[in-house]
Protein backbone atom coordinates (compact mmCIF):
# COMPACT_ATOMS: atom_id res chain seq x y z
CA UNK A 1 -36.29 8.37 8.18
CA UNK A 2 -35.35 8.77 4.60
CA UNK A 3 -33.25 11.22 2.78
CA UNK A 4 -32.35 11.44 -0.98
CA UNK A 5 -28.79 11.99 -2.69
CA UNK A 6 -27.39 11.79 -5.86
CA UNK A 7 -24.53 9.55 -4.87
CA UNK A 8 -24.04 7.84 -1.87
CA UNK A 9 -20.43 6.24 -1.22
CA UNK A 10 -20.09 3.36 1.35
CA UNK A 11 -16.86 3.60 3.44
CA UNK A 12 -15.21 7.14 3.85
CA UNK A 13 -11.84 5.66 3.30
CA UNK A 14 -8.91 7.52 0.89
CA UNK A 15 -10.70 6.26 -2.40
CA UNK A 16 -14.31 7.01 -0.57
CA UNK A 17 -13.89 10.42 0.45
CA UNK A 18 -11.85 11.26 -2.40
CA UNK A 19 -14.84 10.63 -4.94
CA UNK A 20 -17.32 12.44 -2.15
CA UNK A 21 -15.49 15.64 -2.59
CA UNK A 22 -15.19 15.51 -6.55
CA UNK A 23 -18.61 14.87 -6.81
CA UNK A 24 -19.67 17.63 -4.76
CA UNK A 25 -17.12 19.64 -6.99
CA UNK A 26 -19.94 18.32 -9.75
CA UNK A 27 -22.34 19.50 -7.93
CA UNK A 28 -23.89 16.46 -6.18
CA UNK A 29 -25.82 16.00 -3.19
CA UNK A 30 -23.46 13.60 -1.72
CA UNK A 31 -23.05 11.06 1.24
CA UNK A 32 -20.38 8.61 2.39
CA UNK A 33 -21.47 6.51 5.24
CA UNK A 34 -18.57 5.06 7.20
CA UNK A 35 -18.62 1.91 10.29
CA UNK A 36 -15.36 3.27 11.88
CA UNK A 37 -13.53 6.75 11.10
CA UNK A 38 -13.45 8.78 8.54
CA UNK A 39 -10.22 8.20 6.89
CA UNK A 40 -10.42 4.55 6.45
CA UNK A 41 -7.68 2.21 7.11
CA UNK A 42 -5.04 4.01 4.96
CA UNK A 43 -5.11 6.69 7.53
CA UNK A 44 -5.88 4.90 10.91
CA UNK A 45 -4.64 1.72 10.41
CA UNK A 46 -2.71 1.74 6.99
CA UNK A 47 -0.23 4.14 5.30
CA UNK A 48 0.22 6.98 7.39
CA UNK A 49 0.67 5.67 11.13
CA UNK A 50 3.00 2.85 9.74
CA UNK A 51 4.74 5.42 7.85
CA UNK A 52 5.60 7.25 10.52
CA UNK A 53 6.56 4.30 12.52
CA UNK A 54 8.97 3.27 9.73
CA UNK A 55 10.57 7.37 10.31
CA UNK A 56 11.25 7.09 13.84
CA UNK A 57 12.34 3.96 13.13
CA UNK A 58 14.97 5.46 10.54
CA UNK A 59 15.81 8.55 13.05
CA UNK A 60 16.76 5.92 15.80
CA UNK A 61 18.81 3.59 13.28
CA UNK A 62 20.35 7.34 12.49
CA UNK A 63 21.17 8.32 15.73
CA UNK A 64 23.03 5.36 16.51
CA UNK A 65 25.21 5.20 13.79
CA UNK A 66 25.44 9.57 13.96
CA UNK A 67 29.47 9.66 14.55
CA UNK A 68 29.89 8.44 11.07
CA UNK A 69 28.69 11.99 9.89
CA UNK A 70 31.19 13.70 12.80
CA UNK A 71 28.07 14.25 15.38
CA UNK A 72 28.34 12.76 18.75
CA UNK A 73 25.44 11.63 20.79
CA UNK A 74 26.37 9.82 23.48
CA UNK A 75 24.13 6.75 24.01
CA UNK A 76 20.90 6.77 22.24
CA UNK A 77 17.76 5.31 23.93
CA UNK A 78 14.03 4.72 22.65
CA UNK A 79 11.14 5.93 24.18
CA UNK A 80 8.08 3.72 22.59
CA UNK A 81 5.69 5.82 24.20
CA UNK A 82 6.39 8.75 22.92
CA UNK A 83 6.84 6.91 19.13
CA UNK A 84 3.55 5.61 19.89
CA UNK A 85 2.04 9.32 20.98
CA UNK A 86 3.77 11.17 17.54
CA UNK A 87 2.11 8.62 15.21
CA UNK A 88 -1.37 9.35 17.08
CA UNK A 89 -1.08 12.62 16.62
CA UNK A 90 -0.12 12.59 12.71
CA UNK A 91 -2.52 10.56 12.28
CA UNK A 92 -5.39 12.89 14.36
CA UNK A 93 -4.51 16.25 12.58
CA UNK A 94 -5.00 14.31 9.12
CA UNK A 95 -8.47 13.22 10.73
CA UNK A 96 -9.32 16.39 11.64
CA UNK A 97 -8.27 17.53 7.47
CA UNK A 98 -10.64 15.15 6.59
CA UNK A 99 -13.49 15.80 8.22
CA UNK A 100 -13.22 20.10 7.46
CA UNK A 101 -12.80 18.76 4.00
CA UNK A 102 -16.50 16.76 4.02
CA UNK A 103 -17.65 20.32 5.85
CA UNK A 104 -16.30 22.33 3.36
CA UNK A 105 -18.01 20.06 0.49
CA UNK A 106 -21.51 19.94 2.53
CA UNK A 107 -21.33 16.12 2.58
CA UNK A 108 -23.16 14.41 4.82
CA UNK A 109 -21.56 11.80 6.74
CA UNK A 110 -23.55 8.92 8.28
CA UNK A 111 -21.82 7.03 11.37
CA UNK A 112 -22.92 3.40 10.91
CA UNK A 113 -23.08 0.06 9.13
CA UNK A 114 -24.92 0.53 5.68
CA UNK A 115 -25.76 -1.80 3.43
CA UNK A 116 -27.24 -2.24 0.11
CA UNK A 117 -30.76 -3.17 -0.51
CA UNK A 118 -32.94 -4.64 -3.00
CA UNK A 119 -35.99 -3.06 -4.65
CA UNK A 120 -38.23 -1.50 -2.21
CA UNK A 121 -41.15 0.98 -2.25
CA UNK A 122 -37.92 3.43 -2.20
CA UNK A 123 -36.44 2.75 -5.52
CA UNK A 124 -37.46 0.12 -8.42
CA UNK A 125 -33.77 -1.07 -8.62
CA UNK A 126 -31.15 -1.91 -5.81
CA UNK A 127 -29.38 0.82 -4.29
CA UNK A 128 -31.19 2.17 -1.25
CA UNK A 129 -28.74 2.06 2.08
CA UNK A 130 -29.94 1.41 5.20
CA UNK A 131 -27.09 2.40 8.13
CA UNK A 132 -27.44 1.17 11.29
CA UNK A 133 -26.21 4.02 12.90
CA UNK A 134 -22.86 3.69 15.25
CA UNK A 135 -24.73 5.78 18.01
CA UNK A 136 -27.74 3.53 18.51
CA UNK A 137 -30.07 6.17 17.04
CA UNK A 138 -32.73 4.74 14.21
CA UNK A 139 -31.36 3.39 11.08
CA UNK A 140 -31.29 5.73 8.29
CA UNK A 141 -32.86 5.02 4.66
CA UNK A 142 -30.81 7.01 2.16
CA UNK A 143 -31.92 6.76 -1.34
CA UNK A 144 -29.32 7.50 -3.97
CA UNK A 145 -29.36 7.85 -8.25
CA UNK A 146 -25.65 6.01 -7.81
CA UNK A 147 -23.54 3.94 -4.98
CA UNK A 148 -20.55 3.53 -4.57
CA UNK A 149 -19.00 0.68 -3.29
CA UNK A 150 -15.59 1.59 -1.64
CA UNK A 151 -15.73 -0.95 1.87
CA UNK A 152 -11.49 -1.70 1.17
CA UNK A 153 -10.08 -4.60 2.77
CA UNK A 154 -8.95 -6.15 5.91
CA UNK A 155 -5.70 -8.42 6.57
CA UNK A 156 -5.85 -11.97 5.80
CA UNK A 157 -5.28 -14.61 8.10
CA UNK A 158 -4.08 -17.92 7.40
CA UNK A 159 -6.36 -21.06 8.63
CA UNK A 160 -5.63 -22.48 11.81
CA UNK A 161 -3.93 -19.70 12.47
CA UNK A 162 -5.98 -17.46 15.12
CA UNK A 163 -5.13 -14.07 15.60
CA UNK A 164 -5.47 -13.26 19.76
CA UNK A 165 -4.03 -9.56 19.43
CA UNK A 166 -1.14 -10.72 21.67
CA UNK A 167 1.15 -13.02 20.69
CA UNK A 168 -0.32 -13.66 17.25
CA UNK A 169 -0.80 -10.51 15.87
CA UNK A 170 -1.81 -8.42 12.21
CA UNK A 171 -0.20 -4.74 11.13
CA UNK A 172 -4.41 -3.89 12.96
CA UNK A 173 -2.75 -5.23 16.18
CA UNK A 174 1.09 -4.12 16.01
CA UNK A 175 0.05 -0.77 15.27
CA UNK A 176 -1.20 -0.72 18.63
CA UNK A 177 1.45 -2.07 20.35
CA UNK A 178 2.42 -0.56 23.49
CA UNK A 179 6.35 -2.05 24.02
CA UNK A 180 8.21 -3.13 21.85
CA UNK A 181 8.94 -7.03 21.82
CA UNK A 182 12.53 -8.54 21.91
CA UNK A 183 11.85 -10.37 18.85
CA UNK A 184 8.81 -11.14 16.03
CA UNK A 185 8.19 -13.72 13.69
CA UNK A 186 6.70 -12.27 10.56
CA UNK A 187 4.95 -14.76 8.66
CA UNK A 188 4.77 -13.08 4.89
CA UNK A 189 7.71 -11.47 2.68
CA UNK A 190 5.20 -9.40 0.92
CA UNK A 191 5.27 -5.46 0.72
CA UNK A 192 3.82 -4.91 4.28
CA UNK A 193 5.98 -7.92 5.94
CA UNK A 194 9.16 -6.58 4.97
CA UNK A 195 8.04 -3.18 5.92
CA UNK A 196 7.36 -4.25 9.23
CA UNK A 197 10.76 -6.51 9.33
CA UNK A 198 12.60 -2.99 8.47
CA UNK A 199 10.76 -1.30 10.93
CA UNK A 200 11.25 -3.61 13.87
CA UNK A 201 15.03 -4.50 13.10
CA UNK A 202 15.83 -0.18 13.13
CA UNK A 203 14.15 0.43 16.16
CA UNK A 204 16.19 -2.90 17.87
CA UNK A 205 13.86 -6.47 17.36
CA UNK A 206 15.39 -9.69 16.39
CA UNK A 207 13.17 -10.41 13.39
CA UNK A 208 12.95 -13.53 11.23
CA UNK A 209 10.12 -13.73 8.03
CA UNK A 210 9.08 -16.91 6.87
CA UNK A 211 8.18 -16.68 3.27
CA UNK A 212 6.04 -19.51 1.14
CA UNK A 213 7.75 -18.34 -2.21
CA UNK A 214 10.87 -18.50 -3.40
CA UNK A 215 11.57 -15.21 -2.31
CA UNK A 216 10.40 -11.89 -0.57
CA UNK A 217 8.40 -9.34 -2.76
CA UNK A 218 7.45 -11.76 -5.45
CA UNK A 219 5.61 -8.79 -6.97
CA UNK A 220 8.72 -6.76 -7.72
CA UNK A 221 11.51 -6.96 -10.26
CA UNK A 222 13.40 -10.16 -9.64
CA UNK A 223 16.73 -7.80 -9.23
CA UNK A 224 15.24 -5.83 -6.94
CA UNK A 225 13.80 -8.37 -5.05
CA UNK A 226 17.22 -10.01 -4.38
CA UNK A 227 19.00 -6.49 -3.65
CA UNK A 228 16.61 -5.83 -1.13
CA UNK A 229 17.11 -8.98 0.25
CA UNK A 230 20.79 -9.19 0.35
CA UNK A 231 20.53 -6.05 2.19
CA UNK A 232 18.17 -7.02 5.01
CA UNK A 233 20.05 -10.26 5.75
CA UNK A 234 23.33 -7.61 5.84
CA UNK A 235 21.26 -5.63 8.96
CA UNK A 236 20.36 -8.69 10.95
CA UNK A 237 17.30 -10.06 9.75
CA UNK A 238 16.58 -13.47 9.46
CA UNK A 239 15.06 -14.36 5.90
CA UNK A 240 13.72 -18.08 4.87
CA UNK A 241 12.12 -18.84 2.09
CA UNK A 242 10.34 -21.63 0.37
CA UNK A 243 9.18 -22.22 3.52
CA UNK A 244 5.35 -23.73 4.72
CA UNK A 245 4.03 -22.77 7.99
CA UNK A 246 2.34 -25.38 9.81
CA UNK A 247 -0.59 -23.30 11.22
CA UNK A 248 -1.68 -26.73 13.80
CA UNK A 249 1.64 -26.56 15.24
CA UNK A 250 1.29 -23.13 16.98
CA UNK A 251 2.69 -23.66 20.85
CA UNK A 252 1.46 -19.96 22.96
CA UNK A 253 3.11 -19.79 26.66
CA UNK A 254 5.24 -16.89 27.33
CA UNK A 255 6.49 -16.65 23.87
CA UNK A 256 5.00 -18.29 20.82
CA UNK A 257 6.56 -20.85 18.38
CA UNK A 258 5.51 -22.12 15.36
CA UNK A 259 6.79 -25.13 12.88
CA UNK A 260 7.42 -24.34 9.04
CA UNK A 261 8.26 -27.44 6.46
CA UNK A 262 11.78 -26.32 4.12
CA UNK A 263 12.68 -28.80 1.94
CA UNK A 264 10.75 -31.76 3.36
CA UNK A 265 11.92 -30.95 6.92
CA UNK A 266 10.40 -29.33 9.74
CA UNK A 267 11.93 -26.39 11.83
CA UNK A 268 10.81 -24.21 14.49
CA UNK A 269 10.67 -20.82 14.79
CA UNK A 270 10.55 -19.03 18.28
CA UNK A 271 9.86 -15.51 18.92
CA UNK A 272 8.06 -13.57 21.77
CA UNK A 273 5.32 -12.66 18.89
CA UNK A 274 3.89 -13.78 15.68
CA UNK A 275 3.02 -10.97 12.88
CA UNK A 276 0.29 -12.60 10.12
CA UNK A 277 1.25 -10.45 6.99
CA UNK A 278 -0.38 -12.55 3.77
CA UNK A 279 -2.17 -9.81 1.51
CA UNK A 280 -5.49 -8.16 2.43
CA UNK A 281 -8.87 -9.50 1.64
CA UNK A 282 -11.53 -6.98 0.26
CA UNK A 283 -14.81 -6.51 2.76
CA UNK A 284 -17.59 -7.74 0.81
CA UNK A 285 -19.47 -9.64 3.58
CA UNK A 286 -22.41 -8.18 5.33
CA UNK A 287 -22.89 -5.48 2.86
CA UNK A 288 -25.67 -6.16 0.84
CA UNK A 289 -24.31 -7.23 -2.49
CA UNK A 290 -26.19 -10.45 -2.66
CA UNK A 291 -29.61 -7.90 -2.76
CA UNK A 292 -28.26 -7.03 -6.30
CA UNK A 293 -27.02 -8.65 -9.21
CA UNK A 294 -23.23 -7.60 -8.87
CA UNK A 295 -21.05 -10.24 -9.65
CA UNK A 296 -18.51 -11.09 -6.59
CA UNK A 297 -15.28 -13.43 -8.31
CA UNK A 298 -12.64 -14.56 -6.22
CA UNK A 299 -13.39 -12.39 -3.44
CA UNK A 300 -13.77 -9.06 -5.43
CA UNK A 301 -15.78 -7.40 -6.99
CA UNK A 302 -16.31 -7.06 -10.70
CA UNK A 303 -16.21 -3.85 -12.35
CA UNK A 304 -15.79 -2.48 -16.02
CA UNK A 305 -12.77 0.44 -17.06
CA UNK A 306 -14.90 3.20 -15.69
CA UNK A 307 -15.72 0.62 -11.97
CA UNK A 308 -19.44 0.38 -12.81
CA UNK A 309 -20.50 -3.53 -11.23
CA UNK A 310 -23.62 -5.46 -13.23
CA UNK A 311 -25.93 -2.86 -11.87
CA UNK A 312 -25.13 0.18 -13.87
CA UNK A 313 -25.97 2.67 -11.38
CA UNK A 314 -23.85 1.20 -8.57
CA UNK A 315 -19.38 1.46 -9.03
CA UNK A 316 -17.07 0.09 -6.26
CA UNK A 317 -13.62 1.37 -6.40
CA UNK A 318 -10.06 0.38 -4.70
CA UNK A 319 -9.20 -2.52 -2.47
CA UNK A 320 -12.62 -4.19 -3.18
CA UNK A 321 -11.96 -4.42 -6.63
CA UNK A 322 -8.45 -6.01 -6.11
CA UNK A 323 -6.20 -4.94 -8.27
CA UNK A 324 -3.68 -2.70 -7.10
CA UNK A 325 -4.71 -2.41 -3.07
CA UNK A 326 -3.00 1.15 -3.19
CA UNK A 327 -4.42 4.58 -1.94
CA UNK A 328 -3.58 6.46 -4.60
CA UNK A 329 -5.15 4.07 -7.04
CA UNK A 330 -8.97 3.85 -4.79
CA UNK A 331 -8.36 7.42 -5.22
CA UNK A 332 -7.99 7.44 -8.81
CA UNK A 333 -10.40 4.99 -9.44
CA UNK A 334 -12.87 6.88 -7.52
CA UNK A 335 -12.09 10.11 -9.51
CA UNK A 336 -13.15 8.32 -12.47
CA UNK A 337 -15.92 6.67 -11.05
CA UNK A 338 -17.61 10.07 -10.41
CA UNK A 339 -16.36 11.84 -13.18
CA UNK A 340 -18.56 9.40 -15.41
CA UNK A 341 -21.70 9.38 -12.59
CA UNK A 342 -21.05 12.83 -14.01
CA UNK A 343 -20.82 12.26 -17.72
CA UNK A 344 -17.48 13.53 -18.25
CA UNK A 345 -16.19 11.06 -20.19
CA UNK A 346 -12.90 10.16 -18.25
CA UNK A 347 -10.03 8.35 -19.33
CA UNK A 348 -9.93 4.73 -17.59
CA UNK A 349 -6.46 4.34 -16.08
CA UNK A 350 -3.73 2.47 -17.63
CA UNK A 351 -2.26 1.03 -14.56
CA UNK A 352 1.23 0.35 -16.26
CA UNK A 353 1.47 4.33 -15.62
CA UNK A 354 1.11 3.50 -11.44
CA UNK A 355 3.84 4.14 -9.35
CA UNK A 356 4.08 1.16 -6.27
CA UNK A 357 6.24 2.72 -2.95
CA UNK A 358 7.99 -0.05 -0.25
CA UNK A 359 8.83 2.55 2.56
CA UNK A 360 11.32 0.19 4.43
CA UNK A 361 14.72 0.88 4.60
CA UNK A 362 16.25 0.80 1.85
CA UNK A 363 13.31 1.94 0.04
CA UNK A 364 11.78 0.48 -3.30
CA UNK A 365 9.82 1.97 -6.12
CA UNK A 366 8.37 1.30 -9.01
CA UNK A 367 6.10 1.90 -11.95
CA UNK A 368 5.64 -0.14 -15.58
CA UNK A 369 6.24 -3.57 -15.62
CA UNK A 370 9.45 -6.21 -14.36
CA UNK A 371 12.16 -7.52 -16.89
CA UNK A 372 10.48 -11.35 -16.78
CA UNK A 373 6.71 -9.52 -17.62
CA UNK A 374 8.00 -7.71 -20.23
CA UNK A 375 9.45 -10.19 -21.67
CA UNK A 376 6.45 -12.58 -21.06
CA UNK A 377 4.83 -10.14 -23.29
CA UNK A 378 6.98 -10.49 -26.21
CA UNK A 379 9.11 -7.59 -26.02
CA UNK A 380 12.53 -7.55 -26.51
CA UNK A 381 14.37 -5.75 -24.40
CA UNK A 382 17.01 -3.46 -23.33
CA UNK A 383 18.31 -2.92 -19.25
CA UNK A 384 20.26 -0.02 -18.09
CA UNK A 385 21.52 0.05 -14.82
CA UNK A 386 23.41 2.13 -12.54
CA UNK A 387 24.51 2.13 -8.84
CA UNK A 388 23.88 4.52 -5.68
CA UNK A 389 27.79 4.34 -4.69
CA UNK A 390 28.37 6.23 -7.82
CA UNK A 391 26.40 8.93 -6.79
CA UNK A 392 27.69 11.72 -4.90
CA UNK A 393 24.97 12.92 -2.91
CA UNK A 394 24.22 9.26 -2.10
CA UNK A 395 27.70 9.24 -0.45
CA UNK A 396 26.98 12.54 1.21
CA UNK A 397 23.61 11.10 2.16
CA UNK A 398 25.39 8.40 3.71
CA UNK A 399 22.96 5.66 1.59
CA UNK A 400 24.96 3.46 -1.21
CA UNK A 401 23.29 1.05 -0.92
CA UNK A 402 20.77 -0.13 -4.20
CA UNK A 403 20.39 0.98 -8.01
CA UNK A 404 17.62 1.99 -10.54
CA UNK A 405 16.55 -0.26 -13.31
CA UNK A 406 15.30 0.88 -16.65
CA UNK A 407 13.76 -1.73 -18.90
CA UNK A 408 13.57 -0.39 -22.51
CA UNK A 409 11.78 -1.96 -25.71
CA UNK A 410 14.13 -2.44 -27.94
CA UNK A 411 12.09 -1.89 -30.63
CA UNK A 412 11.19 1.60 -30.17
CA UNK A 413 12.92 2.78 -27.22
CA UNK A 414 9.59 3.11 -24.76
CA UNK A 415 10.26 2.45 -20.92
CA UNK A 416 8.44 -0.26 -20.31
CA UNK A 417 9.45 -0.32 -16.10
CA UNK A 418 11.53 1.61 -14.00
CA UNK A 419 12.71 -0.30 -10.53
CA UNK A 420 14.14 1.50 -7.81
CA UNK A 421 15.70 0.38 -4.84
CA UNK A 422 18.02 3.15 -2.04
CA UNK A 423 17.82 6.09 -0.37
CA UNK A 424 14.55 8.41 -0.78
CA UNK A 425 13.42 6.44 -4.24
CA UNK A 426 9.63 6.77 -2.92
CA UNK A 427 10.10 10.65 -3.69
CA UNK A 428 11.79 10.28 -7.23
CA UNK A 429 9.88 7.56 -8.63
CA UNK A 430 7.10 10.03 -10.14
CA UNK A 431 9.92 11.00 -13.00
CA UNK A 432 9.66 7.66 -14.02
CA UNK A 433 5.53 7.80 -13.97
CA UNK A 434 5.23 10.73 -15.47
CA UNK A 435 8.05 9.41 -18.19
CA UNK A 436 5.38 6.15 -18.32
CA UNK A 437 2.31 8.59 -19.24
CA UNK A 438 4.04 10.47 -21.82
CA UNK A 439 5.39 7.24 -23.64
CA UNK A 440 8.47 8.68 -22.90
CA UNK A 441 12.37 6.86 -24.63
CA UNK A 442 15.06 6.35 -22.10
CA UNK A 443 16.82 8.60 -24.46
CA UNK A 444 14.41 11.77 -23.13
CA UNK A 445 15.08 10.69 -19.83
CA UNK A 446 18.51 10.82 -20.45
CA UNK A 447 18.52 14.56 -22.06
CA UNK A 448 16.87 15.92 -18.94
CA UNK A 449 19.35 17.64 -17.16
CA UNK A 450 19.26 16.11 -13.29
CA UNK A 451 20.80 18.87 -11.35
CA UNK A 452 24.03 18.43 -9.26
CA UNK A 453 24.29 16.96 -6.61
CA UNK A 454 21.03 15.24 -6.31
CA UNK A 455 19.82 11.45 -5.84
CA UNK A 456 18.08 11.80 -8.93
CA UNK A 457 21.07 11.89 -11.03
CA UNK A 458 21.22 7.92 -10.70
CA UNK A 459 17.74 7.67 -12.81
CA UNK A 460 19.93 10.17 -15.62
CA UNK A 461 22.66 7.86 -15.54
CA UNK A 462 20.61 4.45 -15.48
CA UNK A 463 18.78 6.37 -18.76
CA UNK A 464 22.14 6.28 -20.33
CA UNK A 465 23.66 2.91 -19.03
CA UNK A 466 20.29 1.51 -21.35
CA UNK A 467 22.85 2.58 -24.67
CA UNK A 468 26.24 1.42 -22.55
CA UNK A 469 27.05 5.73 -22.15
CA UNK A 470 26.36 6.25 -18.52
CA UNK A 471 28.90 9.02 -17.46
CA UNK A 472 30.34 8.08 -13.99
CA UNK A 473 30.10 3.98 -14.21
């Protein structure tokens, strides 16, 4: 059986069925064909139930510390179960959005496996999708004008290092976990490893993370990165760095313990589980791209400014791509992706404009690039910085913790980066984006009034601290 679209999008995830509803805003006969649910992993396995693991998690570190605000509790328990059952259901009603949003668009949505094939008696050129259908029925020949690739990516795992779903575990299998161990090795200081260390310490784990580098978040400002890290050791959790884990030494019984070489000596680490968390590797197997010319380099895919592979007619947007392996970029990406299917001439991102969220506690933001990039690409610079303790409603908040960042060009005054780390900086770190789009000087940053008392006075005052004028340091 054999239908015909104008685009057909493989994997429904954020950046998948974003694109399917802009192009059916175009116009298009569209279809994304999905393996699991639609949603992808951002929704079912990704951003949104870890998110609101990470709030309960921040309720329950709350509560327990409540009679510094003047409210008394009385002891303050955890019930998993019910952590378990809210996340489920946050992350159902958003499934349900999703799929009145492909109804409301008329997109068809094929259940199954597809992948790509070559040229058949269906189309000169690769491109036609065959799905093996989840429900056993007959595979499905869809013949599109365009594909797009948007399969994401899965977690990594490290060699030797097999993941059971019990003791050795990946965010797919601590999502799902029904109690709550007494402690966790988290192998990985990355963005979702200290997430997950944040997590587990609020809601009560011993947690240690063993990191290869020199320190946690090597992506993020080097200030930032040691705030954040000064601050986790200061709630209990155990950070070593520059540290090799020795996959072969592994030991499973009732716990499970691993050995990791620091400074030409081995150590072992003990914990009743084992969290992999080393980066995310885009799914590119099984999918058909070797019945096409695309060009797959270092386990992504290749893709011009506007995501079009080596066959012209076929993108792939997000994770797959690398890149940035956020949400809001796939989504992006696949906005663009249509909009020139659609010969609308789009604007290719400049992904110096991108905000990046860590949603553990303290939270970190950012957008533009870190004080050793900028200067690794010849700018000279200027840093303002200023505190959360100065900041009133950060004291009434009861978070002092952290401090924004503004790297400057000294040469013309352009931010170049804004780094945030403290209370609620997820929320206010689209000033700074939107300050990144417009070319914006720290100086215009500075003349915006922030109203009193907010959070978002600090990025006012870190605008002036650039010039030495900030008001309240």
């Amino acid at each position: 059986m054999a239908e015909e679209y104008d685009l057909v999008i493989l994997g429904a995830g954020t950046g998948g069925y974003v694109a399917a509803i802009r192009a059916a805003q175009h116009g298009l006969k569209v279809a994304v064909v999905e393996k699991e649910k639609l949603g992808g992993t951002c929704l079912h396995k990704g951003c949104i139930p870890s998110k609101a693991l990470l709030r309960s998690a921040e309720v329950y570190s709350t509560a327990k510390r409540s009679d510094e605000f003047g409210v008394l509790t009385g002891d303050v328990s955890l019930d998993f179960a019910k952590v378990q059952k809210r996340k489920d259901s946050i992350v159902e009603q958003l499934h349900r959005g999703v799929q009145h949003l492909m109804k409301k668009g008329k997109i068809d949505v094929f259940e199954g496996m597809g992948r790509i094939l070559g040229p058949s008696i269906f189309s000169p050129t690769p491109g036609t999708i065959s799905v093996e259908m989840k429900n056993g029925d007959e595979n499905m020949m869809l013949i599109p004008q365009n594909v797009i690739v948007a399969t994401g990516s899965a977690p990594r795992t490290l060699p030797g290092l097999e993941v059971d779903g019990n003791l050795v575990l990946t965010s797919d299998e601590a999502l799902q976990l029904e109690t709550l161990p007494s402690s966790m090795l988290i192998v990985g200081g990355g963005v979702i490893g200290i997430e997950w260390a944040s997590m587990l310490n609020d809601f009560g784990v011993e947690v240690t993370v063993i990191e290869y580098g020199s320190r946690i978040l090597p992506t993020e400002d080097q200030d930032i990165s040691k705030e954040a890290a000064k601050i986790l050791k200061k709630k209990g959790i155990n950070i070593v760095t520059d540290a090799k884990v020795l996959a072969e030494s592994i030991e499973k019984g009732e716990s499970v313990s691993i050995k990791a070489e620091i400074a030409g000596n081995e150590e072992v680490f003990t914990a009743d589980k084992l969290l992999v968390s080393v980066g995310r590797a885009a799914n590119v197997k099984d999918i058909g791209l070797e019945n096409t010319d695309i060009v797959v380099e270092n386990g992504v895919i290749n893709v011009n400014e506007f995501y079009q592979t080596k066959e012209s007619h076929i993108y792939a947007i997000g994770d797959v791509i690398g890149g940035l392996q956020l949400a809001h970029v796939a989504s992006h990406e696949g906005i663009i992706a249509v909009d020139h299917i659609a010969r609308k001439q789009p604007d290719p991102i400049n992904y110096d404009t991108v905000a990046k969220c860590i949603y553990s506690h303290p939270e970190m933001a950012s957008v533009g690039v870190t004080e050793e990039e900028a200067k690794k690409r010849g700018h000279q610079v200027k840093i303002g910085t200023f505190p959360f303790k100065a900041i009133g409603k950060a004291l009434v908040f009861g978070e002092t913790d952290g401090f924004v960042k503004i790297i400057v060009d000294a040469d013309n005054d352009d931010v170049l980066g804004v780094h945030m780390i403290g209370p609620h900086v997820t929320d206010m770190i689209s000033e700074a984006a939107l300050a990144k789009v417009l070319d914006a000087a720290h100086f215009e940053i500075a003349h915006t009034i922030h109203p009193h008392p907010t959070l978002s006075e600090v990025i006012g005052e870190a605008a002036l601290a650039v010039d030495g004028i900030a008001i309240h340091s």
